[in-house]
N, C-alpha and C. Protein backbone atom coordinates (compact mmCIF):
# COMPACT_ATOMS: atom_id res chain seq x y z
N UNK A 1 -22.37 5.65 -10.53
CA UNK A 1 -22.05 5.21 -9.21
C UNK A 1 -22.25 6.37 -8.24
N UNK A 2 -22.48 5.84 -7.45
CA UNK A 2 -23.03 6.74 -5.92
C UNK A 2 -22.01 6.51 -4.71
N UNK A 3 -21.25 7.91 -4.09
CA UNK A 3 -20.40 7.05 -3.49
C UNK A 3 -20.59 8.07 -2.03
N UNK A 4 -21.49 7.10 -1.21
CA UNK A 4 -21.91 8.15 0.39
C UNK A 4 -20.42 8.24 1.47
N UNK A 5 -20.34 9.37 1.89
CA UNK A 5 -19.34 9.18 2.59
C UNK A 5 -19.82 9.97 3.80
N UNK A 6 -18.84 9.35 4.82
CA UNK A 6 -19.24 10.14 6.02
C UNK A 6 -18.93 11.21 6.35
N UNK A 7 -19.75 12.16 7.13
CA UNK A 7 -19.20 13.85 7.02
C UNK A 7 -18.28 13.96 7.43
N UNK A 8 -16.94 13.22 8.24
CA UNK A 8 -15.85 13.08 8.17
C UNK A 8 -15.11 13.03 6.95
N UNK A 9 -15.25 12.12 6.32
CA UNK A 9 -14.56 11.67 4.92
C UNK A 9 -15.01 12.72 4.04
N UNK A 10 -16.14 13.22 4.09
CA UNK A 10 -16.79 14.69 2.72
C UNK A 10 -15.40 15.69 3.52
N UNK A 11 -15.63 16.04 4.81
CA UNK A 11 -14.36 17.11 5.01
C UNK A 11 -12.86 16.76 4.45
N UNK A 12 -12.76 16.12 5.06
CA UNK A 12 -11.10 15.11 4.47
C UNK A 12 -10.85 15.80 2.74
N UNK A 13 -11.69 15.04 2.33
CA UNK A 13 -11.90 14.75 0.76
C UNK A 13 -11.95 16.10 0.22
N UNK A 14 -12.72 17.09 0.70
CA UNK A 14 -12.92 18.85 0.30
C UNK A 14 -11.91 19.09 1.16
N UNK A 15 -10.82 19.03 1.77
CA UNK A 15 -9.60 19.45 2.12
C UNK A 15 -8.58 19.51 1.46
N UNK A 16 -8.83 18.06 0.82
CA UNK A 16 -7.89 17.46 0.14
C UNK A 16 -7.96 17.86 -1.15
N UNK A 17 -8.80 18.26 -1.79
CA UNK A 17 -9.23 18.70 -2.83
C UNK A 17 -8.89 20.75 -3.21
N UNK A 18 -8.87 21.05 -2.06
CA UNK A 18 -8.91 22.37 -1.93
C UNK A 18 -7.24 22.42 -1.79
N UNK A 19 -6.65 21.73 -0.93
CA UNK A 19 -5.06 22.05 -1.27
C UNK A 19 -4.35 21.46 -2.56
N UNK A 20 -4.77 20.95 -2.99
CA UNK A 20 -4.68 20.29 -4.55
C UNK A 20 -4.89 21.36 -5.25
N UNK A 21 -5.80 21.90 -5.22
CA UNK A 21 -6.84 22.83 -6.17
C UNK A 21 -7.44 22.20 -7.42
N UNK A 22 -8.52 21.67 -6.54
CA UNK A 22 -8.96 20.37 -8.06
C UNK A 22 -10.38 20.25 -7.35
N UNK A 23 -11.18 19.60 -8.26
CA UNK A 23 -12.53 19.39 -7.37
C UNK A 23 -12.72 18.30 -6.53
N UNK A 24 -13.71 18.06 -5.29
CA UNK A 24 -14.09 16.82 -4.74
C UNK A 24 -13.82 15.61 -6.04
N UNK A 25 -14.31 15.81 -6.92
CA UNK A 25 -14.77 14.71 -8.07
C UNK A 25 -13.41 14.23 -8.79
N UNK A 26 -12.56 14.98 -9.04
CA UNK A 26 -11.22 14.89 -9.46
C UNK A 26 -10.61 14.27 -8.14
N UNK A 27 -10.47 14.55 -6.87
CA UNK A 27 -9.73 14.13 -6.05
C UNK A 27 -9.74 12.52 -5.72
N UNK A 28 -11.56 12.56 -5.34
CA UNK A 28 -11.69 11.22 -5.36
C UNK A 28 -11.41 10.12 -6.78
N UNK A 29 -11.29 10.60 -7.90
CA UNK A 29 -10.77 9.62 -8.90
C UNK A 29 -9.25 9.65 -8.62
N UNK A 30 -8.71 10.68 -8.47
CA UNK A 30 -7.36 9.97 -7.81
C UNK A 30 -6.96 9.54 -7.36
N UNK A 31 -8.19 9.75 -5.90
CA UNK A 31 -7.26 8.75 -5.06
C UNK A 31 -7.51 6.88 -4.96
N UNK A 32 -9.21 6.50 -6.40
CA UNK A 32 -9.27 5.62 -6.33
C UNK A 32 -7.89 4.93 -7.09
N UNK A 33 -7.63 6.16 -8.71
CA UNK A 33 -6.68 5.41 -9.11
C UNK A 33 -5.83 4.86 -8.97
N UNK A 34 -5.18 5.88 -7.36
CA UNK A 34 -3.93 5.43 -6.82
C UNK A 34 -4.38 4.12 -5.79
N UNK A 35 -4.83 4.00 -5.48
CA UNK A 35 -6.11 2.65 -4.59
C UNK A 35 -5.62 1.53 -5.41
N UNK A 36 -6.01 1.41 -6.75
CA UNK A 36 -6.47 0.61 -7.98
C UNK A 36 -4.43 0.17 -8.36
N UNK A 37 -3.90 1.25 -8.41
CA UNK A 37 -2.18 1.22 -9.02
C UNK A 37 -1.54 0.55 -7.91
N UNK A 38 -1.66 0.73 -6.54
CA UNK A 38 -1.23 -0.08 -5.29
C UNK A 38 -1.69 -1.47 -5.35
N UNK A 39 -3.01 -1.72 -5.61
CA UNK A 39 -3.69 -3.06 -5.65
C UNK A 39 -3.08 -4.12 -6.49
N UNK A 40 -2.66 -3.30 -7.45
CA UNK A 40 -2.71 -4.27 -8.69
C UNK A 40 -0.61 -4.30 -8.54
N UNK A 41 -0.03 -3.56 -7.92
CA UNK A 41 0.85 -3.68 -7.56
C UNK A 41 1.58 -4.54 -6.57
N UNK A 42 0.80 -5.24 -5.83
CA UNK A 42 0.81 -5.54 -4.40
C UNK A 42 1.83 -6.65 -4.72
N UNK A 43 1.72 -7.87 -5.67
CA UNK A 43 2.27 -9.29 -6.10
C UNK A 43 3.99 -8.87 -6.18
N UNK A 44 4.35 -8.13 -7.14
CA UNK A 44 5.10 -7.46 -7.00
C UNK A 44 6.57 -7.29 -5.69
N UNK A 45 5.23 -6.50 -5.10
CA UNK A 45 6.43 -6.33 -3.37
C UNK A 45 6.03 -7.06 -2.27
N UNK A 46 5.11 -8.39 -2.77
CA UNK A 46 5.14 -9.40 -1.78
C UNK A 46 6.10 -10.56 -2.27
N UNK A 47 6.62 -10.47 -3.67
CA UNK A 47 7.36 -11.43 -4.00
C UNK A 47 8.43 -11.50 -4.14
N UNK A 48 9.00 -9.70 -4.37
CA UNK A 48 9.98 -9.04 -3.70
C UNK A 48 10.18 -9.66 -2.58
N UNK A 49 9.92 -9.26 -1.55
CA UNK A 49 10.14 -9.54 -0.31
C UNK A 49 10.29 -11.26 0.29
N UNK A 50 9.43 -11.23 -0.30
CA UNK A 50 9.75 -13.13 0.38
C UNK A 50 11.29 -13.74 -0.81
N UNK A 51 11.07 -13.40 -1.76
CA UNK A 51 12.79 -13.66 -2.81
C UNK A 51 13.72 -13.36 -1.40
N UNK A 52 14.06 -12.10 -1.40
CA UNK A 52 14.49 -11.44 -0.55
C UNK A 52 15.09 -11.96 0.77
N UNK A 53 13.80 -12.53 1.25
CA UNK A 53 13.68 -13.57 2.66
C UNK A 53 14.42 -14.66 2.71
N UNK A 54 14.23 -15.37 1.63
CA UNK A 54 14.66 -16.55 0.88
C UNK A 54 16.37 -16.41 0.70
N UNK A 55 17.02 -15.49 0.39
CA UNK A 55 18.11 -14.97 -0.04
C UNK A 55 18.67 -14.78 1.22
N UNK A 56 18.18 -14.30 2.39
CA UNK A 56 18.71 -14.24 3.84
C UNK A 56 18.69 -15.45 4.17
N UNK A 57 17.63 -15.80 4.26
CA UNK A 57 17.54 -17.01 5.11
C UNK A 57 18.76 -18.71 4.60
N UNK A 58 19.50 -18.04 3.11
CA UNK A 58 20.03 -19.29 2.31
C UNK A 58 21.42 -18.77 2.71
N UNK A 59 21.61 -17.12 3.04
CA UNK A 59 22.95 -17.06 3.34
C UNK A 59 23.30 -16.92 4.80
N UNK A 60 22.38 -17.01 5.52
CA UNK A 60 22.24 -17.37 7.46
C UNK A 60 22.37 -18.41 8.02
N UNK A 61 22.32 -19.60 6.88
CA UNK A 61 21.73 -20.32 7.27
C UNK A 61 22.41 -21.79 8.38
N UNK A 62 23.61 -21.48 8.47
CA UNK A 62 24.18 -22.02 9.42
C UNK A 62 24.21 -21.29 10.53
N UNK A 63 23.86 -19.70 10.96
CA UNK A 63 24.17 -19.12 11.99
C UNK A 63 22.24 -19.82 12.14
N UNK A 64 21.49 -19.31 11.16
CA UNK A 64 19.93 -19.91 11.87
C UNK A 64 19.87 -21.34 12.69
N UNK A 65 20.90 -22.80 11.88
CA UNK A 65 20.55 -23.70 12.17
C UNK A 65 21.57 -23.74 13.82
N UNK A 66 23.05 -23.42 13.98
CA UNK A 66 23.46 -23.06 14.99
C UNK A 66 21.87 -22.52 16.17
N UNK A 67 21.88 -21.45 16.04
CA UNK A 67 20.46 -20.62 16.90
C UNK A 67 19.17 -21.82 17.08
N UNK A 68 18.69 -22.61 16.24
CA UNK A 68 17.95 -23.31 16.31
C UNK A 68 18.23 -24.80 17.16
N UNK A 69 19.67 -24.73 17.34
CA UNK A 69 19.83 -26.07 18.36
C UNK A 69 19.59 -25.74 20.14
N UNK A 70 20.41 -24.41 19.83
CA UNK A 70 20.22 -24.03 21.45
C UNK A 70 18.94 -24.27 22.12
């Protein structure tokens, strides 16, 4: 794989790499892995959150329906 980046992103990336102390090539596999560990994470803390929602919204739910007549 070939991966072009813009001479913005090459600086970033050799910044990022240099305060790490690791190479361009190491950095960028990290930071796809961490890319890849968020992604595959995502279901997770969207289902979190709407449970969550669900759980407010079941114990509000006379102050919501009150608010909703006005």
């Amino acid at each position: 794989m070939t991966l072009q980046l813009t001479a913005e992103e090459q600086r970033g990336l050799e910044a990022c790499a240099s305060y790490l102390g690791i190479s361009t090539q190491d950095a960028a596999r990290q930071a796809i892995r961490e890319y890849i560990e968020r992604f595959n994470n995502r279901g997770a803390v969207e289902t979190s959150f709407v449970s969550r929602a669900k759980e407010l919204v079941e114990r509000d739910k006379e102050i919501l329906d009150a608010l909703a007549k006005d």
